[in-house]
Protein backbone atom coordinates (compact mmCIF):
# COMPACT_ATOMS: atom_id res chain seq x y z
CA UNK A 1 -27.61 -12.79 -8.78
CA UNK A 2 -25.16 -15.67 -8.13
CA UNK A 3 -21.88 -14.29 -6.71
CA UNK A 4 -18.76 -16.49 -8.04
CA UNK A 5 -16.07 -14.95 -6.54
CA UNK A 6 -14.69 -12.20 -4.71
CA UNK A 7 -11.00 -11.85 -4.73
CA UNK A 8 -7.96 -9.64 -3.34
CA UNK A 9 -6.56 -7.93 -6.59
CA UNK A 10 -3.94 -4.97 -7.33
CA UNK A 11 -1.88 -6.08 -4.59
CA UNK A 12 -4.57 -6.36 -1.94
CA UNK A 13 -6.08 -2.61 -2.59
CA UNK A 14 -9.15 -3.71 -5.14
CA UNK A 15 -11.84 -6.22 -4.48
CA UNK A 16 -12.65 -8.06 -7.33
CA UNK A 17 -16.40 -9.21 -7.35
CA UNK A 18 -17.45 -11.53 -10.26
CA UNK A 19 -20.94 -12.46 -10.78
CA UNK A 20 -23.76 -13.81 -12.73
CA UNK A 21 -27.57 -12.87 -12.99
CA UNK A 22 -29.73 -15.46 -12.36
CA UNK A 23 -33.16 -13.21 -11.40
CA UNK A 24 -32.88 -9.65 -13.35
CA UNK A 25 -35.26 -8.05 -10.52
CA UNK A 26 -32.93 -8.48 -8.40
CA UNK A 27 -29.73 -7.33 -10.46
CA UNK A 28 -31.39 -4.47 -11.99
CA UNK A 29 -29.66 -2.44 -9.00
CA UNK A 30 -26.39 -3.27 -9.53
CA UNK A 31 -26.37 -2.49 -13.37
CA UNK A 32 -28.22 0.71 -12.78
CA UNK A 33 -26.04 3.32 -13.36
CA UNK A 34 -27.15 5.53 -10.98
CA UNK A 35 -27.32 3.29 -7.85
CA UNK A 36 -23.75 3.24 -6.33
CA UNK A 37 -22.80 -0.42 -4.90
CA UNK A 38 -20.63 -0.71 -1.98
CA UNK A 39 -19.58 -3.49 0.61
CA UNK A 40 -19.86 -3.40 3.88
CA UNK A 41 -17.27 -5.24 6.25
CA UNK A 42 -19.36 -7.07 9.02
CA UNK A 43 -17.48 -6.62 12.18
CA UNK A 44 -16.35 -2.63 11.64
CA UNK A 45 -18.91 -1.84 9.60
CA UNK A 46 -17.18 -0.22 7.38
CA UNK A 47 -18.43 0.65 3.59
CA UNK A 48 -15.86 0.14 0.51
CA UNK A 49 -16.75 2.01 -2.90
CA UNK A 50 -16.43 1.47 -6.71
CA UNK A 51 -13.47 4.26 -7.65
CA UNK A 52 -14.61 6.60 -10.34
CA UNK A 53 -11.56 7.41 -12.17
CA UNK A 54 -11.41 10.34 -14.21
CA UNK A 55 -10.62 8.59 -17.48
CA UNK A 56 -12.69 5.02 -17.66
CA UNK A 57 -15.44 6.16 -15.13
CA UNK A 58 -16.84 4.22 -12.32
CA UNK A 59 -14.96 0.38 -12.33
CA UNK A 60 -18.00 -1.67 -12.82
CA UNK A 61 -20.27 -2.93 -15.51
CA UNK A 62 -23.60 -2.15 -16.14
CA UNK A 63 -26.17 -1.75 -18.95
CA UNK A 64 -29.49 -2.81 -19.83
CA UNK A 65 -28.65 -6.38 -20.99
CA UNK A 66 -29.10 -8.56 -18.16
CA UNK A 67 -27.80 -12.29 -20.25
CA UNK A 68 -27.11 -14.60 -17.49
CA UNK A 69 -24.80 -16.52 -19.90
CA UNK A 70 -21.80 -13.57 -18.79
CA UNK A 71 -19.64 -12.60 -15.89
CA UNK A 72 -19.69 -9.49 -14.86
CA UNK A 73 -16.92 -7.35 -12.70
CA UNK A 74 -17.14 -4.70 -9.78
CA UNK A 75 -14.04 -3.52 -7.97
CA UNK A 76 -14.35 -2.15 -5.17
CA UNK A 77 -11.34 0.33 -3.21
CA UNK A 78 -9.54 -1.67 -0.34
CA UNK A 79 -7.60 1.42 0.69
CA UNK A 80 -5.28 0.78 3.33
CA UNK A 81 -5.99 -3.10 2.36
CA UNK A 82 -8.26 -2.69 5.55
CA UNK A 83 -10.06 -6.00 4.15
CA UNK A 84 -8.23 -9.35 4.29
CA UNK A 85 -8.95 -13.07 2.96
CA UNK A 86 -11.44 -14.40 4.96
CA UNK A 87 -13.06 -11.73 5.92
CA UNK A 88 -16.52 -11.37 5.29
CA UNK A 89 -18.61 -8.56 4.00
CA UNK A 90 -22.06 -7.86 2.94
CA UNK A 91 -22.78 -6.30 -1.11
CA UNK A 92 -25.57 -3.48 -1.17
CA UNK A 93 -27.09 -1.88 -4.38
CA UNK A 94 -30.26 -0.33 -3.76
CA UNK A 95 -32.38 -2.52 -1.75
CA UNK A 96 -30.51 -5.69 -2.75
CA UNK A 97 -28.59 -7.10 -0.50
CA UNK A 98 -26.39 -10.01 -0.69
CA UNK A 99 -24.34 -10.96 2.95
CA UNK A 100 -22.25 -13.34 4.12
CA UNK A 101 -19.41 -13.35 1.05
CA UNK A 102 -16.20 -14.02 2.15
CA UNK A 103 -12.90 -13.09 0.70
CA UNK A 104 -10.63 -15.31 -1.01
C-alpha cells in the first residue's frame, strides 16, 4: 500500500487518507469490511476512528477489487481537531501497519 496523502479536511475535524495498493496482501486489511482501521497519534497515543454514520455507513472504501490503477479514501474523526499538520501518526488495519505519516 503506497500512502499519497493524508490531509486536514472538514475544517480540521476529518483526516483524509488517500492511497494506492501496490501489494494486495498487505491491503487486504484495510478493504476488509470487517477489520476497523484507525490511527494512532505517536506522542499521546491516542487512536482516531472511521465514523459510521447512520445513512452512508462506515466513511471508507473497501471491496474485493484490489486495482492499483485507483485512489482510494478513509476518513478518519479528528474530534476536538486533537491532530494538527505535522503531526505524525501511525495507520493500523489488522496486522498491517504503516507509521511514520505525517499530516499535511
Amino acid at each position: 500500500m503506497e500512502v499519497t496523502a493524508l490531509r486536514l479536511s472538514a475544517a480540521g475535524y476529518m483526516l483524509d487518507l488517500r492511497y494506492r495498493i501496490v501489494d494486495t496482501a498487505k491491503a487486504a486489511a484495510l478493504l476488509d469490511r470487517k477489520v476497523a482501521p484507525y490511527l494512532i497519534e505517536q506522542v499521546s497515543g491516542a487512536r482516531l476512528m472511521v465514523p459510521n454514520t447512520p445513512k452512508l455507513g462506515p466513511l471508507r472504501q473497501t471491496g474485493k477489487s484490489a486495482n492499483s490503477h485507483r485512489t482510494r479514501f478513509v476518513f478518519f474523526a479528528n474530534p476536538g481537531r486533537f491532530i494538527k499538520a505535522g503531526d505524525k501518526v501511525t495507520l493500523v488495519a489488522g496486522n498491517t501497519k504503516i507509521g511514520n505519516l505525517i499530516v499535511e
